[in-house]
Protein backbone atom coordinates (compact mmCIF):
# COMPACT_ATOMS: atom_id res chain seq x y z
CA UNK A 1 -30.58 -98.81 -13.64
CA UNK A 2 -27.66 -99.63 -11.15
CA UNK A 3 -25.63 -96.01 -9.36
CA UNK A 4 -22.91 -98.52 -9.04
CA UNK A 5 -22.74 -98.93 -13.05
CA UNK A 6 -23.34 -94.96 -13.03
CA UNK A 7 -20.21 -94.67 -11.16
CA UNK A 8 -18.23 -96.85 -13.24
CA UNK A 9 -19.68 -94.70 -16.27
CA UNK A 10 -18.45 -91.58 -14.38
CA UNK A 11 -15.29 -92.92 -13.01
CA UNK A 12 -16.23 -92.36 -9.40
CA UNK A 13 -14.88 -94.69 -6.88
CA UNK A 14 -15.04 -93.39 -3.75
CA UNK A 15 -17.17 -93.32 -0.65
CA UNK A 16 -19.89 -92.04 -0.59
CA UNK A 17 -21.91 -92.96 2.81
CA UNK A 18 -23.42 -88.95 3.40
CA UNK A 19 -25.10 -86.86 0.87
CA UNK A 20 -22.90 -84.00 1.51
CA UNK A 21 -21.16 -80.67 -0.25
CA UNK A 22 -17.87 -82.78 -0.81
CA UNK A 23 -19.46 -86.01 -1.91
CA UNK A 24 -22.04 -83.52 -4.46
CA UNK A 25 -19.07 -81.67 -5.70
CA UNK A 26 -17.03 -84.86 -6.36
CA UNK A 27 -19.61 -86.55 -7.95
CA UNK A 28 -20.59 -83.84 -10.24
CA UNK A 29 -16.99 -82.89 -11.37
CA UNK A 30 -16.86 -86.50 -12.56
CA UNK A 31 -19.75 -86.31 -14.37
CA UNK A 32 -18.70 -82.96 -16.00
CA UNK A 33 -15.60 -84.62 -16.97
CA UNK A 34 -16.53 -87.84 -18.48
CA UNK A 35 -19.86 -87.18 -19.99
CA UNK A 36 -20.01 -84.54 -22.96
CA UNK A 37 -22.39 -81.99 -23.49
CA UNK A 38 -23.48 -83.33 -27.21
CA UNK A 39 -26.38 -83.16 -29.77
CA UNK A 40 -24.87 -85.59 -32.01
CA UNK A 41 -28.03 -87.53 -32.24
CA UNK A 42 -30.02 -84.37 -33.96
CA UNK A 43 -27.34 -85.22 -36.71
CA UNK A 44 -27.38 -88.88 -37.19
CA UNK A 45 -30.82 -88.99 -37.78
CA UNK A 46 -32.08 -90.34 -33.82
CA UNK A 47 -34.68 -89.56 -31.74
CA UNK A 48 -34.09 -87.75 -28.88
CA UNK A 49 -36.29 -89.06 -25.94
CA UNK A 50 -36.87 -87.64 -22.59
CA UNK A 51 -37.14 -90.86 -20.49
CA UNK A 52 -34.75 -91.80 -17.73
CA UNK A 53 -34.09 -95.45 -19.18
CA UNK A 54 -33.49 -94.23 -22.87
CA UNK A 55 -31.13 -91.76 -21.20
CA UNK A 56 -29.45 -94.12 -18.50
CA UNK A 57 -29.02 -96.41 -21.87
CA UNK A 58 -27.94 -93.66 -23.67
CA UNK A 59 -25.25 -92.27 -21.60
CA UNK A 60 -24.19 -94.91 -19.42
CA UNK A 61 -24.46 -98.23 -21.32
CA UNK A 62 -23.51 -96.67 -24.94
CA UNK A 63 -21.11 -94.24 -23.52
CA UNK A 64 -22.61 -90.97 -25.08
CA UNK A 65 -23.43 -87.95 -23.94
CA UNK A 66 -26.43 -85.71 -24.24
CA UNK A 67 -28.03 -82.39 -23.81
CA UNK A 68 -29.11 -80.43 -20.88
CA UNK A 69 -32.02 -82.16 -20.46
CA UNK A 70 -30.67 -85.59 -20.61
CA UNK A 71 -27.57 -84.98 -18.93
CA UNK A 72 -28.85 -82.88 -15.59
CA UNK A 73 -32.13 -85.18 -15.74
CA UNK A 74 -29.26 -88.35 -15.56
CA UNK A 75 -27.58 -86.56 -12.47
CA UNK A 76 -30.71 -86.07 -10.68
CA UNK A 77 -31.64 -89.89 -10.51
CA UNK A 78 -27.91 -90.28 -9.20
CA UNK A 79 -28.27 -87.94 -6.80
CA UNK A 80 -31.84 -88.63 -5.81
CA UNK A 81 -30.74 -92.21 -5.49
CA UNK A 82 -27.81 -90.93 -2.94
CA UNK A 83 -30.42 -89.04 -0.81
CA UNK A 84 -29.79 -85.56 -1.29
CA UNK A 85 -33.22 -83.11 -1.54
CA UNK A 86 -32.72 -82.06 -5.04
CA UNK A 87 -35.21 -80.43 -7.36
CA UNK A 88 -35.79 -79.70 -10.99
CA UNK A 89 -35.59 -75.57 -12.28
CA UNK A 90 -36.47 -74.44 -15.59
CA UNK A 91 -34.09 -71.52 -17.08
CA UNK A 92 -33.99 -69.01 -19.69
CA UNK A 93 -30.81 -68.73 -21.54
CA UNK A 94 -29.31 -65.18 -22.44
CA UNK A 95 -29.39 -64.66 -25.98
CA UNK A 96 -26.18 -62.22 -26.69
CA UNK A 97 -27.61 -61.66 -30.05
CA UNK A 98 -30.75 -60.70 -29.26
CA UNK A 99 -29.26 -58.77 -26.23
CA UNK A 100 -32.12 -60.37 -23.55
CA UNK A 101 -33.40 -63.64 -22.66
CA UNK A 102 -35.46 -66.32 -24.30
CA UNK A 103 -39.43 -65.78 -24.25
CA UNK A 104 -39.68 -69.43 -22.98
CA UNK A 105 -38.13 -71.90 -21.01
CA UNK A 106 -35.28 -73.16 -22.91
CA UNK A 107 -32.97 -75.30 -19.88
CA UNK A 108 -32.90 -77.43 -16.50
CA UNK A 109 -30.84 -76.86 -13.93
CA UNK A 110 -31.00 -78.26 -10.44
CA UNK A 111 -31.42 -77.21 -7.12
CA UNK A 112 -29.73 -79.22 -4.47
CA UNK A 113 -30.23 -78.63 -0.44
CA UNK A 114 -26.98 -79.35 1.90
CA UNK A 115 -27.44 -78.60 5.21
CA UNK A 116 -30.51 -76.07 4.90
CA UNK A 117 -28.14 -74.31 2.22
CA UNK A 118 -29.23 -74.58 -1.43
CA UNK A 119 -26.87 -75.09 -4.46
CA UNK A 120 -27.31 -74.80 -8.26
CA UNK A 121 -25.72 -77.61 -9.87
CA UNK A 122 -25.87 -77.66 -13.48
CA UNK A 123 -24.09 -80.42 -15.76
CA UNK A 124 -25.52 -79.35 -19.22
CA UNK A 125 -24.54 -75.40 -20.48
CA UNK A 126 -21.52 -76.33 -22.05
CA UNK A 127 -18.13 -75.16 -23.04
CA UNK A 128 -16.80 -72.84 -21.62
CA UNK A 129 -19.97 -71.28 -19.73
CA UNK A 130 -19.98 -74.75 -17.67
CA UNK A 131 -19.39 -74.87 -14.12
CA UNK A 132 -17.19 -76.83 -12.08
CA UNK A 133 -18.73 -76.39 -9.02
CA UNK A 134 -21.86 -76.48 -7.25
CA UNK A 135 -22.51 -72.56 -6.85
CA UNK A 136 -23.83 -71.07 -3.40
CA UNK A 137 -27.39 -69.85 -4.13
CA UNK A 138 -26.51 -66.70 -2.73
CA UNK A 139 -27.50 -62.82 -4.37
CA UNK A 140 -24.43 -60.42 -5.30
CA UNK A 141 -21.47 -63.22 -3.98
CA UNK A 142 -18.31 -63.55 -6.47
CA UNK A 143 -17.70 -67.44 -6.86
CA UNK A 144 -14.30 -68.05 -8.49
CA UNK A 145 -14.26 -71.57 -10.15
CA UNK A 146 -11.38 -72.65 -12.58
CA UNK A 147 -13.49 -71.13 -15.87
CA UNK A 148 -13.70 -67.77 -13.87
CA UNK A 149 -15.93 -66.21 -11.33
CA UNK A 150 -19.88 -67.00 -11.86
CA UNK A 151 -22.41 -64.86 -9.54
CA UNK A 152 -26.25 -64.84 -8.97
CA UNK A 153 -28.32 -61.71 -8.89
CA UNK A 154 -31.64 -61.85 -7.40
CA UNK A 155 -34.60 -59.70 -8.23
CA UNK A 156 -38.12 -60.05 -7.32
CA UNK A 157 -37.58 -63.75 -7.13
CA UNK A 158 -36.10 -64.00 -10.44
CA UNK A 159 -32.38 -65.46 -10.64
CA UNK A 160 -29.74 -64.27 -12.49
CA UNK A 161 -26.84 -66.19 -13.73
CA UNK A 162 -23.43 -64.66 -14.92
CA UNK A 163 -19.88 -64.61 -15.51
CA UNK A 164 -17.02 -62.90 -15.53
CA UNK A 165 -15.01 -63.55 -18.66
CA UNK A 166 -11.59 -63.90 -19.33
CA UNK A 167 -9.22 -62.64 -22.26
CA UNK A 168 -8.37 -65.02 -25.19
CA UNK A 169 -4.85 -66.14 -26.62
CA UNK A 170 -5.07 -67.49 -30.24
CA UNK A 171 -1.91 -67.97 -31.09
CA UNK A 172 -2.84 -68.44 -35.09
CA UNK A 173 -4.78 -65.53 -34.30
CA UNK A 174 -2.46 -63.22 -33.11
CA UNK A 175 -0.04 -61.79 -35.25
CA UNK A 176 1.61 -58.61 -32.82
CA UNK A 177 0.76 -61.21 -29.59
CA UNK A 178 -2.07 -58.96 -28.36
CA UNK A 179 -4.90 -60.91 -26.75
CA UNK A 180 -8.20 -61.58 -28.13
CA UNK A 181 -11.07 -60.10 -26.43
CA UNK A 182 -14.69 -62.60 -27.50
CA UNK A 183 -16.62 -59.24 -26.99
CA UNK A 184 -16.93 -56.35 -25.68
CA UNK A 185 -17.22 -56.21 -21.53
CA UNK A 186 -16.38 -58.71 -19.18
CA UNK A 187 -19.63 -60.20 -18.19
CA UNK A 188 -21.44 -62.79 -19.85
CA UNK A 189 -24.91 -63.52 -18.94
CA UNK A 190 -25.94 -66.78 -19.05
CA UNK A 191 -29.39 -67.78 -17.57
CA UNK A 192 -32.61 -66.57 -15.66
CA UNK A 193 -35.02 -68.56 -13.30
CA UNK A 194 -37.20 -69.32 -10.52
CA UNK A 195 -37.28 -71.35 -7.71
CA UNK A 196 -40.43 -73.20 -8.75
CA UNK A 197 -39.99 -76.87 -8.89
CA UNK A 198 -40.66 -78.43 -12.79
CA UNK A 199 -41.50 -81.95 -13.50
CA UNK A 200 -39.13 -83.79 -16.33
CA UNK A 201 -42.87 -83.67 -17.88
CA UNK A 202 -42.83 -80.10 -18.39
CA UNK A 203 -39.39 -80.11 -20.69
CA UNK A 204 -41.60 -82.97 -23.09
CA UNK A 205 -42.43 -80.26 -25.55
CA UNK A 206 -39.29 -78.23 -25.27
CA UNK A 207 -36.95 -82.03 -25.88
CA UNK A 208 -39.53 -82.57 -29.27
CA UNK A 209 -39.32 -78.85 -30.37
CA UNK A 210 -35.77 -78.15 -30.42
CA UNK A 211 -35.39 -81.37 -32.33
CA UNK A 212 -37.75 -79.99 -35.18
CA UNK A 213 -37.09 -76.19 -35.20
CA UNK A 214 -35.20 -74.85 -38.00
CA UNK A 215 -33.79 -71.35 -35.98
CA UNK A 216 -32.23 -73.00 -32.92
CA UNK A 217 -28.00 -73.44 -32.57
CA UNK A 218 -28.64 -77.18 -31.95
CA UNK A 219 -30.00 -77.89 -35.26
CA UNK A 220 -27.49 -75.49 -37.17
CA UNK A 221 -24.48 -76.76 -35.42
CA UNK A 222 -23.22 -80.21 -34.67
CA UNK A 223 -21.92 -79.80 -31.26
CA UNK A 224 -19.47 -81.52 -28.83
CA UNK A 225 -18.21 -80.48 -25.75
CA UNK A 226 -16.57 -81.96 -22.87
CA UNK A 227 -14.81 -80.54 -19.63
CA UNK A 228 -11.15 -81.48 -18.93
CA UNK A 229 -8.52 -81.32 -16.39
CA UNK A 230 -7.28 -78.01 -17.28
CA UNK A 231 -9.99 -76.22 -19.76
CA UNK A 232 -12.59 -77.51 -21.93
CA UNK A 233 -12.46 -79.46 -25.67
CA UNK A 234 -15.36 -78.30 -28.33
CA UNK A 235 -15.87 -79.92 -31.40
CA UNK A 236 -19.01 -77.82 -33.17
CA UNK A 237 -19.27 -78.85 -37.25
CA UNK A 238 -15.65 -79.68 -37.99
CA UNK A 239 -14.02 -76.74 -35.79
CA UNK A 240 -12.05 -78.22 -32.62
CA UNK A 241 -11.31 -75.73 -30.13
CA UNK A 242 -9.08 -76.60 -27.01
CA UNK A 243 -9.15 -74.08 -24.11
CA UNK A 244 -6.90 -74.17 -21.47
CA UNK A 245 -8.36 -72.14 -18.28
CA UNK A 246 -5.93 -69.63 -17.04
CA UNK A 247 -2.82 -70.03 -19.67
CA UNK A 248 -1.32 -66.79 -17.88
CA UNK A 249 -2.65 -64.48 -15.80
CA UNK A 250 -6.40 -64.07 -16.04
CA UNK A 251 -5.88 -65.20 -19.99
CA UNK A 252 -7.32 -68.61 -21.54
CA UNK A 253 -5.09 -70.63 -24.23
CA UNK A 254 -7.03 -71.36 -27.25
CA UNK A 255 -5.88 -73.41 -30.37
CA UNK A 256 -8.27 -73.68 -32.97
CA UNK A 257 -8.14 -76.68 -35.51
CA UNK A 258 -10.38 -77.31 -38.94
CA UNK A 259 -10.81 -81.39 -39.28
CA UNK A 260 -11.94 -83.39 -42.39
CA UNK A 261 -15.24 -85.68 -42.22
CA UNK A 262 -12.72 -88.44 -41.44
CA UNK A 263 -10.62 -86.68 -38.53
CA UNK A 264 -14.33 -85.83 -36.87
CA UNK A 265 -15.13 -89.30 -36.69
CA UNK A 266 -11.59 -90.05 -35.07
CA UNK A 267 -11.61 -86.90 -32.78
CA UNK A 268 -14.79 -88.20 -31.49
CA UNK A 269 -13.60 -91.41 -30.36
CA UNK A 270 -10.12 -90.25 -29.09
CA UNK A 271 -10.56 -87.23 -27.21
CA UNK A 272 -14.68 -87.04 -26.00
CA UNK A 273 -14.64 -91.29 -26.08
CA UNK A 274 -17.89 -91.30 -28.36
CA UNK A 275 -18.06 -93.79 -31.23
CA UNK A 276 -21.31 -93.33 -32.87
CA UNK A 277 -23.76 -96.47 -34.29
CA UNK A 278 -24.99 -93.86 -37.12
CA UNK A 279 -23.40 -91.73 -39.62
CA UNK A 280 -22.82 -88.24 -38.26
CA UNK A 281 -23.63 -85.27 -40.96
CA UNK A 282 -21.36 -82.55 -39.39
């Protein structure tokens, strides 16, 4: 494994002599914008393996992307390797659903420390929930970003992840021009965690489960996502959705578009860069 070849992978070429906040931020917009969140191997019939080769291979030589696990464990090598104190956190994701959070783990994110200050940097949650940022660990502090404004809560040790959402334009969708609203109230929780320092090791069992069980979103849904210069491209089964952030005032731009089994082959490769050595079910 060579950062150099990560770099290429990532398009990153500039200096990058002190682990800083404005060499980590540069480094991990790149990433966000060049490496998809995808599960695309669940549905071509490959194993998903939680090993930092498999995923350097993976991701950097074959040009895929990868889920949480592989793509944050991928950006903590890089960043290990350019000397910043980093550390491995295990999340549980909000279930809107259900209304509360997952009984167990279900996500890494990553802890980075600049200058006695610690960050959350997370590459892998996706659409339009991702940051672009590193985010301040801080308790009750608005941090707008491009998506919108994301904010910790602390409690008792326990972390608290959300976001304030903003109102949809579908234009298909909208027949008197009134905008969308996804639901109701503008705050979207996203995650829960601790500060307690995991091992890749500990996410073995979670990488083989999700792979096998039935009831999770990553085996019903075919998903593709990837961050771009002004919003964020989805393709999940054979629905592409292109968001642009902040179309008008606090308002998001988003054109929906229902491909065949050949335009999802060809929407991989042209817009997320992905061309796939087995056949994709959608």
């Amino acid at each position: 494994m060579n950062i150099q070849e990560y770099f290429g992978r990532i398009s990153y070429n500039k200096p990058h002599k002190d682990a800083d906040l404005q060499t980590l931020t540069a480094i991990f917009q790149h990433h966000i914008h060049s490496i998809p969140f995808e599960n695309l191997s669940m549905h071509c019939g490959e194993p998903i393996e939680l090993d930092l080769q498999a995923i350097y291979n993976k991701i950097v030589r074959k040009k895929r992307g990868g889920w949480c696990m592989e793509t944050n464990y991928l950006l903590f090598w890089a960043l290990q390797e350019l000397g910043y104190d980093i550390c491995i956190l295990g999340a549980n994701s909000y279930e809107p659903a259900e209304k509360g959070y997952t009984a167990q783990i279900n996500h890494i994110l990553l802890k980075v420390v600049v200058k006695g200050q610690p960050y959350i940097v997370d590459a892998g949650f996706a659409g339009a929930y991702q940051m672009w940022q590193p985010l301040m660990l801080i308790s009750g502090k608005d941090q707008p970003q491009v998506p919108g404004i994301f904010r910790f809560m602390e409690d008792n040790g326990t972390w608290y992840l959300e976001k304030v959402k903003r109102k949809h334009y579908i234009p298909e969708h909208s027949k008197n021009d009134f905008p969308h609203t996804p639901e109701l109230g503008n705050i979207r929780k996203l995650h829960k965690f601790t500060l307690e320092p995991r091992h890749i090791d500990d996410f073995q069992e979670l990488n083989a489960y999700l792979q096998v069980s039935p009831d999770n979103i990553l085996q019903k849904k075919s998903i593709c996502t990837l961050q771009t210069t002004s919003g964020v491209l989805a393709l999940v089964g054979w629905t592409l959705t292109e968001m642009k952030y902040n179309y008008t005032e606090d308002m998001d731009l988003v054109n929906i578009t229902t491909l065949t089994d050949e335009e999802v082959e060809k929407t991989l490769k042209d817009k997320f860069s992905i061309e796939l050595e087995n056949n994709l079910v959608p």
